[in-house]
PDB file of N, CA and C in Angstrom:
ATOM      1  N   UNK A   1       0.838  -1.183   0.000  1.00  0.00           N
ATOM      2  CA  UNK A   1       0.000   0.000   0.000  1.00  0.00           C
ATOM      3  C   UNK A   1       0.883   1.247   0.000  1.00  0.00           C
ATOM      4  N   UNK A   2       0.550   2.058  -0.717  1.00  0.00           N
ATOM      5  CA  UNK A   2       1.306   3.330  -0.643  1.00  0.00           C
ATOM      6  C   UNK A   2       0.767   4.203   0.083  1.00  0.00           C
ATOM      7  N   UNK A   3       1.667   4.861   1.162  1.00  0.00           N
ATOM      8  CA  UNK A   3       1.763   6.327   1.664  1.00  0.00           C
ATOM      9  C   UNK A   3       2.126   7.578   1.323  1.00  0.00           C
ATOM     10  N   UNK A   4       3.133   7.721   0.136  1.00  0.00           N
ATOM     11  CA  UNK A   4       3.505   8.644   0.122  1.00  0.00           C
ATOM     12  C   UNK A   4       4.219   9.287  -1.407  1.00  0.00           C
ATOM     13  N   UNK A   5       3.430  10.112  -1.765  1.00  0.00           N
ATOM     14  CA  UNK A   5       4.314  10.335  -2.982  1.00  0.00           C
ATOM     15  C   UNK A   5       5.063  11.330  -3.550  1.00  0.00           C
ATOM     16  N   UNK A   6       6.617  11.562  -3.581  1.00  0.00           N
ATOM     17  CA  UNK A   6       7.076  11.964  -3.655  1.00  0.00           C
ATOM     18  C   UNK A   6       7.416  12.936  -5.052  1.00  0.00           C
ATOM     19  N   UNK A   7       7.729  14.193  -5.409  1.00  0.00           N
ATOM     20  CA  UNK A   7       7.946  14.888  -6.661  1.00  0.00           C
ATOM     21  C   UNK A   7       8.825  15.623  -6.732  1.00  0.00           C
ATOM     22  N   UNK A   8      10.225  15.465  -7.621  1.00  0.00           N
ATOM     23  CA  UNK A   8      11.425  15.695  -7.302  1.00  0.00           C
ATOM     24  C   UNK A   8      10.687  16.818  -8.977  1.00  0.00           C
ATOM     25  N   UNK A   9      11.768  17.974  -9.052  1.00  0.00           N
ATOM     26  CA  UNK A   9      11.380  18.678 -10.052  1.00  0.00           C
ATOM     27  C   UNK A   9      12.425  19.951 -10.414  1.00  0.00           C
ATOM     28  N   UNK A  10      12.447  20.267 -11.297  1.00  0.00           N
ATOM     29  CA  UNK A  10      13.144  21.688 -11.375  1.00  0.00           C
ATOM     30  C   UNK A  10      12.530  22.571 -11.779  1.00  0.00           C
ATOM     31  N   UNK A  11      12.672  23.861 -11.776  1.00  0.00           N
ATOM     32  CA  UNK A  11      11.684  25.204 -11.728  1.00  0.00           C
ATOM     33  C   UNK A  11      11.766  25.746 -13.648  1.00  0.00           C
ATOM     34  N   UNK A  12      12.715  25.506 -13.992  1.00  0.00           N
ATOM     35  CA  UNK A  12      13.121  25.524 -15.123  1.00  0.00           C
ATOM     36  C   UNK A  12      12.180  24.437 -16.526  1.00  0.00           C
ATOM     37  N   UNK A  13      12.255  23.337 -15.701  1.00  0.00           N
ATOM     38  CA  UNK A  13      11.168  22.272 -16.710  1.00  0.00           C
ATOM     39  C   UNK A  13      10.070  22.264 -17.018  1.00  0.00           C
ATOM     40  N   UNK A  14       9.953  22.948 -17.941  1.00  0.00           N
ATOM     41  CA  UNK A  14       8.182  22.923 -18.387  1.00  0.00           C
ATOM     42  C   UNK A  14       7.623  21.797 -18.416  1.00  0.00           C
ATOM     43  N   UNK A  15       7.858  20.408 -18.244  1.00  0.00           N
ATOM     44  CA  UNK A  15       7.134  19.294 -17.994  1.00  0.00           C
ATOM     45  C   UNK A  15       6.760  19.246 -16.711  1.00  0.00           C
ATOM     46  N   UNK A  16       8.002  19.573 -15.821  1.00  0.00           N
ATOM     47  CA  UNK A  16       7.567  19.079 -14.462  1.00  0.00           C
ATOM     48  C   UNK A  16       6.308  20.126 -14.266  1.00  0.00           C
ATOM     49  N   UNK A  17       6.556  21.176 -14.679  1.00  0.00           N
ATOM     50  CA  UNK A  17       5.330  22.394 -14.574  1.00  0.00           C
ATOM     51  C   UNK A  17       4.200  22.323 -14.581  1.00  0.00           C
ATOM     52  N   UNK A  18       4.058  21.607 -16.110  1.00  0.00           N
ATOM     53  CA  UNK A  18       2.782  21.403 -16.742  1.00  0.00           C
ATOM     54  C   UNK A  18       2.082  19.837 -15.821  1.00  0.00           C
ATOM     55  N   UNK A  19       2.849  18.867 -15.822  1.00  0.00           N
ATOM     56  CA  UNK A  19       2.158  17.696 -14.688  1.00  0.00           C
ATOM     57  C   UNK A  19       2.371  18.150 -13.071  1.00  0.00           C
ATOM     58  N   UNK A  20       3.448  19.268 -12.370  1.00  0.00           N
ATOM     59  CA  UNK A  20       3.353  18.878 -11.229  1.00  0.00           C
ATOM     60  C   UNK A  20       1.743  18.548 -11.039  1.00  0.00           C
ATOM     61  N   UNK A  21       0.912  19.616 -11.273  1.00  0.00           N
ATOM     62  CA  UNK A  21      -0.592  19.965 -10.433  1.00  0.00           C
ATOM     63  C   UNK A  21      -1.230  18.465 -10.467  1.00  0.00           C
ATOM     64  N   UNK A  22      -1.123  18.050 -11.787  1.00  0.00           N
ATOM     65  CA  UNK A  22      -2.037  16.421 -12.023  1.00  0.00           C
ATOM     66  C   UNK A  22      -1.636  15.557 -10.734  1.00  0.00           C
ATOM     67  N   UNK A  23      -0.183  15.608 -10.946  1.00  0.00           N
ATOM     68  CA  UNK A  23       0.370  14.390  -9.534  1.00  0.00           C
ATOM     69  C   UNK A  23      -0.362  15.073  -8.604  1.00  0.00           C
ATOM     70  N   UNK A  24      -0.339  15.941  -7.541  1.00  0.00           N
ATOM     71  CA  UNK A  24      -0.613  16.593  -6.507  1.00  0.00           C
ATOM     72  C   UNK A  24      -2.081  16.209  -6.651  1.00  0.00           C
ATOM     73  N   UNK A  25      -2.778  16.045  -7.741  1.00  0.00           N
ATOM     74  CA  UNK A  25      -4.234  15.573  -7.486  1.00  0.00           C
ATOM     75  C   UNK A  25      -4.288  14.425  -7.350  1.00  0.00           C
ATOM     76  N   UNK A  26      -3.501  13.996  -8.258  1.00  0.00           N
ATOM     77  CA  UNK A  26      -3.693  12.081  -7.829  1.00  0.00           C
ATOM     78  C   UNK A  26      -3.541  11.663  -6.622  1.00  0.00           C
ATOM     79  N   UNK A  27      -1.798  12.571  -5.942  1.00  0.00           N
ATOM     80  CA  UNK A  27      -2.169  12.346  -4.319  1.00  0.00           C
ATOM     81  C   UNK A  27      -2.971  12.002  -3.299  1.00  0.00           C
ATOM     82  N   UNK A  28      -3.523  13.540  -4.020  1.00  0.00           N
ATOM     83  CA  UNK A  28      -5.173  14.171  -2.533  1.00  0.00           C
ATOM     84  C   UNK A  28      -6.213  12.970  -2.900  1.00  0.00           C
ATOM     85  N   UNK A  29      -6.517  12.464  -4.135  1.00  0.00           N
ATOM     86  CA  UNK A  29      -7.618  11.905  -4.731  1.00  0.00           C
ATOM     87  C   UNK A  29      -6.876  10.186  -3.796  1.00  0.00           C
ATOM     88  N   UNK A  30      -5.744   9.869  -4.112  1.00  0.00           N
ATOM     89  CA  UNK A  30      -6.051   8.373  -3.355  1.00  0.00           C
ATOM     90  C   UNK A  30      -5.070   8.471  -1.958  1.00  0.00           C
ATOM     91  N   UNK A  31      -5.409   9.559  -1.363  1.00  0.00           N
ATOM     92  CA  UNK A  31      -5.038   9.790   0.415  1.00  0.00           C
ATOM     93  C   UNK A  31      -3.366   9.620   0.684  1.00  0.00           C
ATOM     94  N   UNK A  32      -2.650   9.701  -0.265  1.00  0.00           N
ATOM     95  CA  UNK A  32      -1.071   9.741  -0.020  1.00  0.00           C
ATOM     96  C   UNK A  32      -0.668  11.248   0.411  1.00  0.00           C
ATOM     97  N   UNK A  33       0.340  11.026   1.247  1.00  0.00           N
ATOM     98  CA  UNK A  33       1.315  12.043   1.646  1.00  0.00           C
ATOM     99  C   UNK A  33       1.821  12.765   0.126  1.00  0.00           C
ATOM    100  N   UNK A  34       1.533  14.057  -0.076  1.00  0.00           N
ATOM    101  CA  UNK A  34       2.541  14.366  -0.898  1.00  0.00           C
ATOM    102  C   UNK A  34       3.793  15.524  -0.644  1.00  0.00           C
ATOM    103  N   UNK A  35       4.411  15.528  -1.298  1.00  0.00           N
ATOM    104  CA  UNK A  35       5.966  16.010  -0.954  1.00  0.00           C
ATOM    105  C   UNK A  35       6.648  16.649  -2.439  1.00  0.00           C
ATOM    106  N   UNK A  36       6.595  17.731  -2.639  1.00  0.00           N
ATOM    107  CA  UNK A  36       7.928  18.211  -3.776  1.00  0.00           C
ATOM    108  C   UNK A  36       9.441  18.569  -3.390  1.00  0.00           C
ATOM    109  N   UNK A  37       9.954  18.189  -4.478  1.00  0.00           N
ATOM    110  CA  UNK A  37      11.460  18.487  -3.968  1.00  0.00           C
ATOM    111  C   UNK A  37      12.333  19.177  -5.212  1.00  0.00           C
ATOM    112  N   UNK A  38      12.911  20.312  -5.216  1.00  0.00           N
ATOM    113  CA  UNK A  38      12.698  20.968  -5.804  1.00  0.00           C
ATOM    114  C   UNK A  38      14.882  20.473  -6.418  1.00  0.00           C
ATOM    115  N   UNK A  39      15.172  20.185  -7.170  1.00  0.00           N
ATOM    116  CA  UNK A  39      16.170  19.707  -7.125  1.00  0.00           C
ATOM    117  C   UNK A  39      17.500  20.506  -7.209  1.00  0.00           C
ATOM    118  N   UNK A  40      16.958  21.398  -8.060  1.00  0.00           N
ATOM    119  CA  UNK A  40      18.171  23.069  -7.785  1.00  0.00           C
ATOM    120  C   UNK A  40      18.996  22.991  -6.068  1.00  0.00           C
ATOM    121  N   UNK A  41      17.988  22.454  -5.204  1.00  0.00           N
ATOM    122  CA  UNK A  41      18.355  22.958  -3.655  1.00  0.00           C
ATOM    123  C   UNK A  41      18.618  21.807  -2.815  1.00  0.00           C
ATOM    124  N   UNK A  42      18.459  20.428  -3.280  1.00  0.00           N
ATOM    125  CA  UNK A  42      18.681  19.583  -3.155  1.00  0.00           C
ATOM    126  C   UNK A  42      20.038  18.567  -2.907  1.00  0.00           C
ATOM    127  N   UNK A  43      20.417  18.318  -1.226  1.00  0.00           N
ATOM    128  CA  UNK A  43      21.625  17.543  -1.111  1.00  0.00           C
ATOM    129  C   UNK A  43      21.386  16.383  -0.882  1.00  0.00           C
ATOM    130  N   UNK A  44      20.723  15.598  -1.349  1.00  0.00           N
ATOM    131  CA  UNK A  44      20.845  14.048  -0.681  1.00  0.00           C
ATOM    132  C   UNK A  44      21.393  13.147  -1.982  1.00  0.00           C
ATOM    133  N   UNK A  45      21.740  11.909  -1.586  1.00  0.00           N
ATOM    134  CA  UNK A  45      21.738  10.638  -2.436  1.00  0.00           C
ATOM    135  C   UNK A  45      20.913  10.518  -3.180  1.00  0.00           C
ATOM    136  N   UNK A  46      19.696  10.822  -3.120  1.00  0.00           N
ATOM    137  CA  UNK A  46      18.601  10.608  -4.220  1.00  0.00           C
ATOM    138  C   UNK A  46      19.014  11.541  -5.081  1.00  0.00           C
ATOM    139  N   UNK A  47      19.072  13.016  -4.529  1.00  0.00           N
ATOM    140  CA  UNK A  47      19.045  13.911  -5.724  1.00  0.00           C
ATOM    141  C   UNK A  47      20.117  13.886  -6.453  1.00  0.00           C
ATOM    142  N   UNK A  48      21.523  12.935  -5.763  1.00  0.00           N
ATOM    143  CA  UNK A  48      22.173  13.287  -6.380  1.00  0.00           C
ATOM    144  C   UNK A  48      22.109  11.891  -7.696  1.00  0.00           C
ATOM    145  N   UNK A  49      21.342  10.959  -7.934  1.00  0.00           N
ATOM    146  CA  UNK A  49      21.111   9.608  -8.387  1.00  0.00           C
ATOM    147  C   UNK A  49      20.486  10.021  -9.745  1.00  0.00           C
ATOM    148  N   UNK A  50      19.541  11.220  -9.521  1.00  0.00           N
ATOM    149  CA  UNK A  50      18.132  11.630 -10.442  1.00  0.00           C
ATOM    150  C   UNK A  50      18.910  11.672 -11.585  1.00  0.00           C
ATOM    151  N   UNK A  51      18.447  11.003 -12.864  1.00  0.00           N
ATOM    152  CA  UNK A  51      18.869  11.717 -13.861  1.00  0.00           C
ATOM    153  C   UNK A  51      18.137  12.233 -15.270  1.00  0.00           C
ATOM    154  N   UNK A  52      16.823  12.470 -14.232  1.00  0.00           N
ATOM    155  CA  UNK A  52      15.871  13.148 -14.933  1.00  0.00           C
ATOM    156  C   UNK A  52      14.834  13.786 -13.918  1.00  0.00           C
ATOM    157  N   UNK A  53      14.260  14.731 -14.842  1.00  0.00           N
ATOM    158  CA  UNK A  53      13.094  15.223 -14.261  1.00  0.00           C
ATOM    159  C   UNK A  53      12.000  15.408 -15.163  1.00  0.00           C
ATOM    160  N   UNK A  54      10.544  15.474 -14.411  1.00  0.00           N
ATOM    161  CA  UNK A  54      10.382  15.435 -13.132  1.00  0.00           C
ATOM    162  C   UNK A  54      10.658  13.548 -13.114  1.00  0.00           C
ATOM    163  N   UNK A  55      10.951  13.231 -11.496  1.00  0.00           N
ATOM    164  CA  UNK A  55      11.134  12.190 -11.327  1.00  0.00           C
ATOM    165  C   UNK A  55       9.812  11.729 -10.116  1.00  0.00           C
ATOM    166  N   UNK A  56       8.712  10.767  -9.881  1.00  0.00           N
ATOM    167  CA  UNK A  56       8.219  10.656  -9.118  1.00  0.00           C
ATOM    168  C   UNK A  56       8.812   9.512  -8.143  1.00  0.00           C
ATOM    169  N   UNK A  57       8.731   8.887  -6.912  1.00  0.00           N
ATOM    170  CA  UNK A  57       8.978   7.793  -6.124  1.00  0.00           C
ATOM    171  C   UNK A  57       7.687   8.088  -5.392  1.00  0.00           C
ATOM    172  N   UNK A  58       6.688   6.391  -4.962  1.00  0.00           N
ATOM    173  CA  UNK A  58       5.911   6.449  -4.623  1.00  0.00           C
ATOM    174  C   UNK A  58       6.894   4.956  -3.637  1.00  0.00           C
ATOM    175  N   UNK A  59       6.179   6.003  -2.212  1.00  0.00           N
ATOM    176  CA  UNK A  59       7.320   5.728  -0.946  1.00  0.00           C
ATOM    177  C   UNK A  59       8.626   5.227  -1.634  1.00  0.00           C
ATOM    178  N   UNK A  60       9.524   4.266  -1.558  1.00  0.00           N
ATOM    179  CA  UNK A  60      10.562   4.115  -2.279  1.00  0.00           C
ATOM    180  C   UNK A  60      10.870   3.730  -3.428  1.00  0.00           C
ATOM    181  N   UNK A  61       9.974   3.685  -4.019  1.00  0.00           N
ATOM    182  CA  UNK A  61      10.127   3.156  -4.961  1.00  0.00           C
ATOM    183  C   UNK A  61       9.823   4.252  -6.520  1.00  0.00           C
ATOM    184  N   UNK A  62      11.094   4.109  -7.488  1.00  0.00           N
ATOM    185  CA  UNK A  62      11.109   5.281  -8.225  1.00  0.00           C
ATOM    186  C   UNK A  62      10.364   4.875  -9.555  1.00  0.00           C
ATOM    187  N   UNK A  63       9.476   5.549 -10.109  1.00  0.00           N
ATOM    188  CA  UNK A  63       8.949   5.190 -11.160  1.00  0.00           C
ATOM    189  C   UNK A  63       9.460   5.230 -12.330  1.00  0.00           C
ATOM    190  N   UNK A  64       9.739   4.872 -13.485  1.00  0.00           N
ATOM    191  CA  UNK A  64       9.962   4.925 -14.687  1.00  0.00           C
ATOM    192  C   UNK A  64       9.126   5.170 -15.440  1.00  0.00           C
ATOM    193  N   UNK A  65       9.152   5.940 -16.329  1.00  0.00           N
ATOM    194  CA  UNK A  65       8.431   6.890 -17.508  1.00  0.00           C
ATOM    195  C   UNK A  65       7.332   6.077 -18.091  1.00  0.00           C
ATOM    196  N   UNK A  66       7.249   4.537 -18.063  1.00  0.00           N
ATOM    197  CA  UNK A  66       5.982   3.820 -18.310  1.00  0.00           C
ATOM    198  C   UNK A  66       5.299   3.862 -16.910  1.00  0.00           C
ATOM    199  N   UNK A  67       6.064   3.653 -15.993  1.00  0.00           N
ATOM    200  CA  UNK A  67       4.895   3.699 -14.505  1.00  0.00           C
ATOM    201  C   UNK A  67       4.422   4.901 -14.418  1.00  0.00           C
ATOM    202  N   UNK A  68       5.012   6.248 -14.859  1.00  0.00           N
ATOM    203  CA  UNK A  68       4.487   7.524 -14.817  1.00  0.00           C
ATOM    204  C   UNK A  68       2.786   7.826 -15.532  1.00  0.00           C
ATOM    205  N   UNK A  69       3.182   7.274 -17.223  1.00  0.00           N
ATOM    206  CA  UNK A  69       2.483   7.449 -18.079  1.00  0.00           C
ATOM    207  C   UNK A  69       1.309   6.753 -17.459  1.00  0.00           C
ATOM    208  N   UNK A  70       1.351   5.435 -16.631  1.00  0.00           N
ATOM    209  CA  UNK A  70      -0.098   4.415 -16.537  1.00  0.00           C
ATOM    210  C   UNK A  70      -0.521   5.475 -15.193  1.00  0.00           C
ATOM    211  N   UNK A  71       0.605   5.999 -14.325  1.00  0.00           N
ATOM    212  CA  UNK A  71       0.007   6.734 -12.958  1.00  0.00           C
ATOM    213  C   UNK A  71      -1.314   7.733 -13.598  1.00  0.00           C
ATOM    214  N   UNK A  72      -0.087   8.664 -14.486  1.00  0.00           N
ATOM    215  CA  UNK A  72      -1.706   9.883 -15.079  1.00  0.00           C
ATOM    216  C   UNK A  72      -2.544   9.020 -15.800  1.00  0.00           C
ATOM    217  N   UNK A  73      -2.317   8.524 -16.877  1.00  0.00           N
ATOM    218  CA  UNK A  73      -3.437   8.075 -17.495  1.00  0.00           C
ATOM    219  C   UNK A  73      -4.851   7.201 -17.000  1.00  0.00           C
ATOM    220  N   UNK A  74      -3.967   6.193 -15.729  1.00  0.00           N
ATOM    221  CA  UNK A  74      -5.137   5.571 -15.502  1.00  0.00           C
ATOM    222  C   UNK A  74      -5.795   6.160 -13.941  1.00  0.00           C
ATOM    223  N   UNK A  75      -5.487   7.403 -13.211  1.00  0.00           N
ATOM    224  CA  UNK A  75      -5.436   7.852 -12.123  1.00  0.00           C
ATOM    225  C   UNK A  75      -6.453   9.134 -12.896  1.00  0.00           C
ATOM    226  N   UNK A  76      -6.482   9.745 -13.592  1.00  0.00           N
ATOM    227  CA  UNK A  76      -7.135  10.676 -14.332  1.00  0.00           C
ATOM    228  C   UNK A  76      -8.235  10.671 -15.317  1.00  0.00           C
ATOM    229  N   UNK A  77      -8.683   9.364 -15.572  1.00  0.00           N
ATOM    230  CA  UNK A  77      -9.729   9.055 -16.547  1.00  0.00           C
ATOM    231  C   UNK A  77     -10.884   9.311 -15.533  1.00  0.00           C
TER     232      UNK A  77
END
């Protein structure tokens, strides 16, 4: 079960821009913690791992660009 979903992003990326808001609804809509992290300001191991953005992790686990695509698509219909 997931708790928590995480949104790593840069201020600069018009992708992360244009989806942060969708994630942040999918959040509220199935009761997860959500969290942005803004990666410009960012010191940890994760941020330093990312090698893309936006990047989501739902609790630890990091999604890949097909787990992204099924998150909006099938979280938003």
């Amino acid at each position: 079960m997931v708790d928590k979903l995480t949104f790593y992003y840069h201020p600069m990326c018009g992708g992360c821009m244009e989806v942060k808001p969708l994630i942040k609804k999918i959040a509220v809509i199935k009761g997860w913690k959500y969290s942005e992290v803004n990666v410009e300001h960012c010191q940890t191991k994760i941020c330093d791992d990312i090698e893309f953005v936006p990047t989501i992790f739902l609790d630890d686990k990091k999604l890949d660009f097909k787990e992204i695509d099924t998150l909006l698509t099938k979280e938003l219909k």
